[in-house]
Protein backbone atom coordinates (compact mmCIF):
# COMPACT_ATOMS: atom_id res chain seq x y z
CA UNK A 1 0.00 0.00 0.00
CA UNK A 2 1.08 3.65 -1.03
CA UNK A 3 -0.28 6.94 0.55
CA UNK A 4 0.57 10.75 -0.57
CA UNK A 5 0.45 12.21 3.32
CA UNK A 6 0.26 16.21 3.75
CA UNK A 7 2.82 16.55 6.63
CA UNK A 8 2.32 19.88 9.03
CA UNK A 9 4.83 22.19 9.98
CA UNK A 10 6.43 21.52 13.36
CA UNK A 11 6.37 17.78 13.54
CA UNK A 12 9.04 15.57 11.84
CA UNK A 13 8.65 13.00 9.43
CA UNK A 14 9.33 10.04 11.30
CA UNK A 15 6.38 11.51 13.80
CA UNK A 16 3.90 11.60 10.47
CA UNK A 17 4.93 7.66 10.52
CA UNK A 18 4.43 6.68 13.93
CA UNK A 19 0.29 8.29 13.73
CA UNK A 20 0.19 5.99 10.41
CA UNK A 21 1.56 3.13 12.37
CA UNK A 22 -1.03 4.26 15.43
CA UNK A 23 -3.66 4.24 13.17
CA UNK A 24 -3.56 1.12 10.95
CA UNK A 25 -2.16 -0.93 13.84
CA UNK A 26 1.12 -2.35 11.21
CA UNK A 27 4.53 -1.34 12.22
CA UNK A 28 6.28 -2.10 8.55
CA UNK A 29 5.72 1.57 7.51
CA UNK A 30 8.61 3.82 5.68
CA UNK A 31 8.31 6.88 3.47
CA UNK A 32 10.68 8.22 0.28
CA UNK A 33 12.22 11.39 1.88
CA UNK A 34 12.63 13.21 5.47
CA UNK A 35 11.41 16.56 5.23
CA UNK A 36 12.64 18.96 8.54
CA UNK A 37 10.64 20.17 11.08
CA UNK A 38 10.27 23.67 9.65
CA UNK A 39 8.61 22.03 6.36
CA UNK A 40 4.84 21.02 5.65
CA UNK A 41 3.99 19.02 2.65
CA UNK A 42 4.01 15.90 0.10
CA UNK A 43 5.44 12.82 1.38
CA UNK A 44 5.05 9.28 -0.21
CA UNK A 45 4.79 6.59 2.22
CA UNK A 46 4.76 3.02 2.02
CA UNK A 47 3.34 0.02 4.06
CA UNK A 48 4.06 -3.60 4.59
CA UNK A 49 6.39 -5.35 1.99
CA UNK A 50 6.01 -2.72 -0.16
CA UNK A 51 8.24 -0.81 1.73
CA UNK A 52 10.92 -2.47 -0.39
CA UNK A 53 9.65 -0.40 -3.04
CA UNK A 54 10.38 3.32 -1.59
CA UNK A 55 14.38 3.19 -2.75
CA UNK A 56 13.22 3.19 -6.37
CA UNK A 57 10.89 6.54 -5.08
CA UNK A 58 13.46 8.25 -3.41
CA UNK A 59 15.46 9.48 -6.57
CA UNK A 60 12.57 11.14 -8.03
CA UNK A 61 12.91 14.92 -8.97
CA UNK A 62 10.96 17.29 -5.98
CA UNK A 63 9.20 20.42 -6.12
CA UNK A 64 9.23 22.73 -3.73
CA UNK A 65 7.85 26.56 -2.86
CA UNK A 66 10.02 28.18 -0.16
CA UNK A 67 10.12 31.79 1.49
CA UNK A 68 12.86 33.31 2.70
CA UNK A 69 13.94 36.50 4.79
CA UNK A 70 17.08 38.53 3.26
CA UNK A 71 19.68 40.50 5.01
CA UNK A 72 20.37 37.69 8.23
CA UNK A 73 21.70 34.35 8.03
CA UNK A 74 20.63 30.95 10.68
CA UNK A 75 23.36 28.90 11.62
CA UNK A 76 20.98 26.18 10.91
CA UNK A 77 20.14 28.06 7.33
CA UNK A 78 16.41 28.31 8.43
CA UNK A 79 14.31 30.00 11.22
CA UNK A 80 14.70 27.15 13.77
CA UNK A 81 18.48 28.17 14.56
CA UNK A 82 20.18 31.17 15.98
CA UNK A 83 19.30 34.13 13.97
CA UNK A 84 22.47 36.79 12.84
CA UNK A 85 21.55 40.21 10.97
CA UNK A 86 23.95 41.27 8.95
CA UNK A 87 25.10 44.69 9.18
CA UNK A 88 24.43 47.25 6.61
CA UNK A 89 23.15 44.62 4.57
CA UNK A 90 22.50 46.04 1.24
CA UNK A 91 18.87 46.21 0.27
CA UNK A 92 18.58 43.61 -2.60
CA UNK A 93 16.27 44.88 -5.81
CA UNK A 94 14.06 42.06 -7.55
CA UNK A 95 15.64 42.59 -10.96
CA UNK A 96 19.11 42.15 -9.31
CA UNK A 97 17.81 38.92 -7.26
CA UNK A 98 16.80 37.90 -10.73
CA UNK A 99 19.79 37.68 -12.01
CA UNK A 100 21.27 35.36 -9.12
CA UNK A 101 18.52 33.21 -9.14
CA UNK A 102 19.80 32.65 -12.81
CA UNK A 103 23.23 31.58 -11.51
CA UNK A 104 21.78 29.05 -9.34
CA UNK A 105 19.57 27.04 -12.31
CA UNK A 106 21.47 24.11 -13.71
CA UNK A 107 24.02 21.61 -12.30
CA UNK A 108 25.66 22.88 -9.58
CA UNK A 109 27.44 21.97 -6.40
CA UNK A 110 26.20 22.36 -3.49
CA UNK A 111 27.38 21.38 0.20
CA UNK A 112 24.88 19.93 2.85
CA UNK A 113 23.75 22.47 5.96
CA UNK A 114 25.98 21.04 9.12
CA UNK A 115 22.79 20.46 10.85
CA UNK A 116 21.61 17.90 8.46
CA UNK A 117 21.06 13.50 8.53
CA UNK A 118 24.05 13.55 5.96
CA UNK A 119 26.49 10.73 7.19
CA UNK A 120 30.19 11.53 7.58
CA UNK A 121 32.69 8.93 8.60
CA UNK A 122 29.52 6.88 10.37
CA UNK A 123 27.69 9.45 11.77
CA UNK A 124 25.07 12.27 11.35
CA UNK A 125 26.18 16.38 10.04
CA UNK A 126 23.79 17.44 12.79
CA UNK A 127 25.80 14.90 15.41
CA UNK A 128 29.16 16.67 14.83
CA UNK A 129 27.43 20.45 14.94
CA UNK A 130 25.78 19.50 18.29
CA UNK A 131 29.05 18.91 19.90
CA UNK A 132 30.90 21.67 18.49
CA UNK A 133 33.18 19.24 15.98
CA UNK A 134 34.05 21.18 12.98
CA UNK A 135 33.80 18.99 10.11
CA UNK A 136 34.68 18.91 5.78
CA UNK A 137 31.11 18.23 4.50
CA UNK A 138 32.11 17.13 0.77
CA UNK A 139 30.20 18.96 -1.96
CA UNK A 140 27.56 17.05 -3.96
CA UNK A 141 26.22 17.31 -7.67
CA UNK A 142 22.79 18.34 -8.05
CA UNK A 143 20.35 20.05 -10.58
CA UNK A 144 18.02 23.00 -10.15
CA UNK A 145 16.07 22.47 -13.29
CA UNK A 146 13.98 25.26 -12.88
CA UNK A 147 13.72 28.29 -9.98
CA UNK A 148 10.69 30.75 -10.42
CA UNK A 149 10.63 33.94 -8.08
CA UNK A 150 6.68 34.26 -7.26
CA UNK A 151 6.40 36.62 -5.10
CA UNK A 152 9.01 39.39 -3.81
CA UNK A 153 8.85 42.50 -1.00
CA UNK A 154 11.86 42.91 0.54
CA UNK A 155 13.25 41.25 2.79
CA UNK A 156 10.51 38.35 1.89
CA UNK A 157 11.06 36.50 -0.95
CA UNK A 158 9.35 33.31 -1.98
CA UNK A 159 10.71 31.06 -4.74
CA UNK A 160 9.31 27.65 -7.25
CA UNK A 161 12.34 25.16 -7.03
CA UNK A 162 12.17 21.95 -9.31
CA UNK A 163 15.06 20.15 -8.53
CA UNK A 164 16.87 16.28 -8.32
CA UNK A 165 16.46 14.32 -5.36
CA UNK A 166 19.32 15.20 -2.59
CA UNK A 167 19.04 18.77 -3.54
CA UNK A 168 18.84 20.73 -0.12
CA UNK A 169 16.32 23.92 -0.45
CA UNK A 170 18.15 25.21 3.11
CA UNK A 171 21.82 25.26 1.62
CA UNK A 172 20.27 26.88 -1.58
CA UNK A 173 18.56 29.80 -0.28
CA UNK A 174 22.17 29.89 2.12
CA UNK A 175 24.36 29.95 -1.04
CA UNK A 176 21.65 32.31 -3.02
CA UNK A 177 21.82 34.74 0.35
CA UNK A 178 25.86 34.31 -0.05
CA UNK A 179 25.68 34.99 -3.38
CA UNK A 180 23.77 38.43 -2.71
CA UNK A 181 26.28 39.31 0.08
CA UNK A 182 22.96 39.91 2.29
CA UNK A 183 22.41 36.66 3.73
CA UNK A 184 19.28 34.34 3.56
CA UNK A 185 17.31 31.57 5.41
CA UNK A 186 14.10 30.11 5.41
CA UNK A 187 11.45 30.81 6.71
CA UNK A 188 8.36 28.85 5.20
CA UNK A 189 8.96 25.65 2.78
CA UNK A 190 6.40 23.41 1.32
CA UNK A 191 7.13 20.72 -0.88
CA UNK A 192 4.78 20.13 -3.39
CA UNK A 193 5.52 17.31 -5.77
CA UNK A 194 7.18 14.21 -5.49
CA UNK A 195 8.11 13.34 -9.20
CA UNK A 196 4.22 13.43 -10.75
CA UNK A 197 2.99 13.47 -7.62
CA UNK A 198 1.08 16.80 -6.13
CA UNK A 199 0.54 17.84 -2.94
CA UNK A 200 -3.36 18.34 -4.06
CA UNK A 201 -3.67 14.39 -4.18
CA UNK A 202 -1.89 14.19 -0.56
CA UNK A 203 -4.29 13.18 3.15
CA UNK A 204 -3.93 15.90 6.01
CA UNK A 205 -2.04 13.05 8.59
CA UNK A 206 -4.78 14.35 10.95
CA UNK A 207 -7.21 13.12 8.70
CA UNK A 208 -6.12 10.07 8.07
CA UNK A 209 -7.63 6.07 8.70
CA UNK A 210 -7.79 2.91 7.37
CA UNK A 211 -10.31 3.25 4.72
CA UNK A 212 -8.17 6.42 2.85
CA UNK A 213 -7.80 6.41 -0.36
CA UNK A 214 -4.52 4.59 -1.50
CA UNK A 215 -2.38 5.51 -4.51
CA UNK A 216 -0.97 2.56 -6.79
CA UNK A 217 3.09 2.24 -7.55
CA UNK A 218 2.20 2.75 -10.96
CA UNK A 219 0.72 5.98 -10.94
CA UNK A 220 4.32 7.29 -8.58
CA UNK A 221 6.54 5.64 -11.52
CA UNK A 222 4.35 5.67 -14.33
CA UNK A 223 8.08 5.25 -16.34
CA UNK A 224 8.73 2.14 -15.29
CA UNK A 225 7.40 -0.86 -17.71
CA UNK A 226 5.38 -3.31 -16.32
CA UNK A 227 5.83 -7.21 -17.20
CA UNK A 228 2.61 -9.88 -16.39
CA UNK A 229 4.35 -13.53 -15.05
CA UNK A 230 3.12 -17.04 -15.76
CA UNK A 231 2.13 -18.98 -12.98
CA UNK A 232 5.36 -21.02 -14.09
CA UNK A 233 7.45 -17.56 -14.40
CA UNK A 234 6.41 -16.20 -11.21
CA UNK A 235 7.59 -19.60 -9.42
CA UNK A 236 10.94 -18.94 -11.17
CA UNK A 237 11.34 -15.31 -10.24
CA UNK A 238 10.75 -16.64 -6.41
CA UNK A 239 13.25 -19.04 -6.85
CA UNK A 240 15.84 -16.02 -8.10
CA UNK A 241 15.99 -17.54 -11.82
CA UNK A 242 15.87 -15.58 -14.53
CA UNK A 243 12.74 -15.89 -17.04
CA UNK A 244 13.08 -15.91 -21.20
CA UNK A 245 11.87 -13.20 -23.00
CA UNK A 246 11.12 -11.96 -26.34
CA UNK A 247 10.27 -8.50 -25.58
CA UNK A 248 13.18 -5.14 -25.10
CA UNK A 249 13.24 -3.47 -21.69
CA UNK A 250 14.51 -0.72 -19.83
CA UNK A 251 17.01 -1.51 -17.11
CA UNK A 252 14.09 -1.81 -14.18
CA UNK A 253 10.80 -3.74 -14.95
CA UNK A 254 7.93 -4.52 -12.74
CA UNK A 255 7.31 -7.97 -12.19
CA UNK A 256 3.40 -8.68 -11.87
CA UNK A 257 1.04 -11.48 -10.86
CA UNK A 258 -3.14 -11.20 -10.64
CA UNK A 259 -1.87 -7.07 -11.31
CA UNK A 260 -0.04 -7.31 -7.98
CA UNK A 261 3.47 -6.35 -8.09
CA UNK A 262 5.45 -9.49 -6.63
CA UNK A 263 8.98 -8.71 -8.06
CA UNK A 264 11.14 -5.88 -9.58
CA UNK A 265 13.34 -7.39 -11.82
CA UNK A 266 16.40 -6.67 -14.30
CA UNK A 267 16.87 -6.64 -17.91
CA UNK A 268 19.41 -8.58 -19.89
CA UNK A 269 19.84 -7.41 -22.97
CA UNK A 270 22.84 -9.94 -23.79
CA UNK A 271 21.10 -12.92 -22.88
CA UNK A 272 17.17 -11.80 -23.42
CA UNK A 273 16.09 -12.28 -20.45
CA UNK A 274 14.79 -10.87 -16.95
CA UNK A 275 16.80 -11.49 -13.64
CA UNK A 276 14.84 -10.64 -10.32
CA UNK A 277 16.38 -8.42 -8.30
CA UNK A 278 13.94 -8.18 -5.82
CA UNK A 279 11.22 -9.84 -4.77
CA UNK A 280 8.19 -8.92 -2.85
């Protein structure tokens, strides 16, 4: 089972689980990407076995709408830390915000907030900034594919941001605030879409029970092909043999049985054939 949840502001994610797991009584319950405190919005959330489904969620692109507060920086990049204004910050005009939210569209690097779940050497960013450690935080590739300014009146800005999975809105609006030589840090973030998924098809957590409406694998990666197993196939597959085929595939295919999913398995091109790689 698959739910789009609507997480508040001011809880975290892993409390949006535990009222799931309250609710529906099953303890086997995961979801495809933390969002912080501070942030309210989409999450995709899996139960039972088909939690071994939510790594193939987790790399889809994200949406978000964020607003921000120039001319003072947050030592944990949003409103939640310790708040520093920067003096004589210069009083940023839209056209010339404009123009560095240009800069910032594309690939670029970008380097995790210190308080963050990043892992270095074994443990957690936030882990080494609660204890005073100063530590490298390497730099990561990611893509802004696009950034929209929707609304601006200084010093509140609010931003669109469609960007890869692992991209890190809080180090953004940091880096854009850097940038500006003003400073910057969050103050509001939503995030809307989880690859084709949209916030407007997501349950309140407060609102939800056992009888809400689900939302199928298929329709969160309607990209991925779909493959319908023999009764003799399907024994194969759970046996981790690989079935014959005629038919061209992408890398990942979905292995089904009665229209359940029961296996994700892996095309071989060289040998025509489809390897399970997982089964359910």
């Amino acid at each position: 089972m698959f739910f789009l949840i609507n997480k508040p502001s001011g809880i975290t994610s892993h409390d949006v689980i535990y009222r799931l797991r309250k609710v529906t009584g099953i303890k086997r319950i995961g979801h495809a990407g933390t969002l912080d405190p501070l942030a309210s919005g989409l999450m995709a959330v899996a139960v039972g076995n088909d939690t071994r489904l939510l790594e193939y969620l987790v790399g889809l692109d994200k949406e978000y709408v964020c607003t921000f507060r120039l001319g003072a920086t947050s030592t944990t990049y949003d409103s939640e830390g310790k708040i520093i204004e920067i003096e004589n910050a210069p009083q940023i005009t839209e056209s010339q915000l404009k123009k560095v939210l240009r800069e910032f569209t594309g690939d670029i690097y970008q380097t995790p907030p210190i308080f963050s779940a990043v892992k270095i050497q074994g443990r957690k960013a936030y882990d080494y900034a609660r204890s005073g450690e100063i530590v490298n935080i390497p730099q990561r590739l990611i893509t802004i594919f696009h950034l929209e300014l929707t609304n601006f009146k200084y010093p509140e800005v609010t931003i669109k941001v469609h960007c890869s999975s692992g991209t890190y809105i809080r180090s953004l609006v940091h880096d854009i605030g850097k940038r500006l030589n003003s400073g910057a840090y969050i103050t509001k973030l939503e995030r809307t879409k989880i690859g084709e998924a949209s916030i407007d098809q997501a349950i309140n957590v407060d609102d939800f029970t056992k009888e809400s409406e689900q939302i199928s694998f298929s329709q969160l990666r309607p990209d991925l092909l779909m493959y319908e197993l023999s009764e003799q196939e399907l024994m194969n597959v759970k046996q981790g043999k690989a079935i014959s085929t005629k038919k061209s595939f992408q890398s990942v295919v979905l292995g089904l049985y009665n229209k359940q999913i029961v296996s994700v398995l892996e095309y071989d091109l060289n040998h025509s054939s489809l390897r399970p790689i997982k089964n359910l």
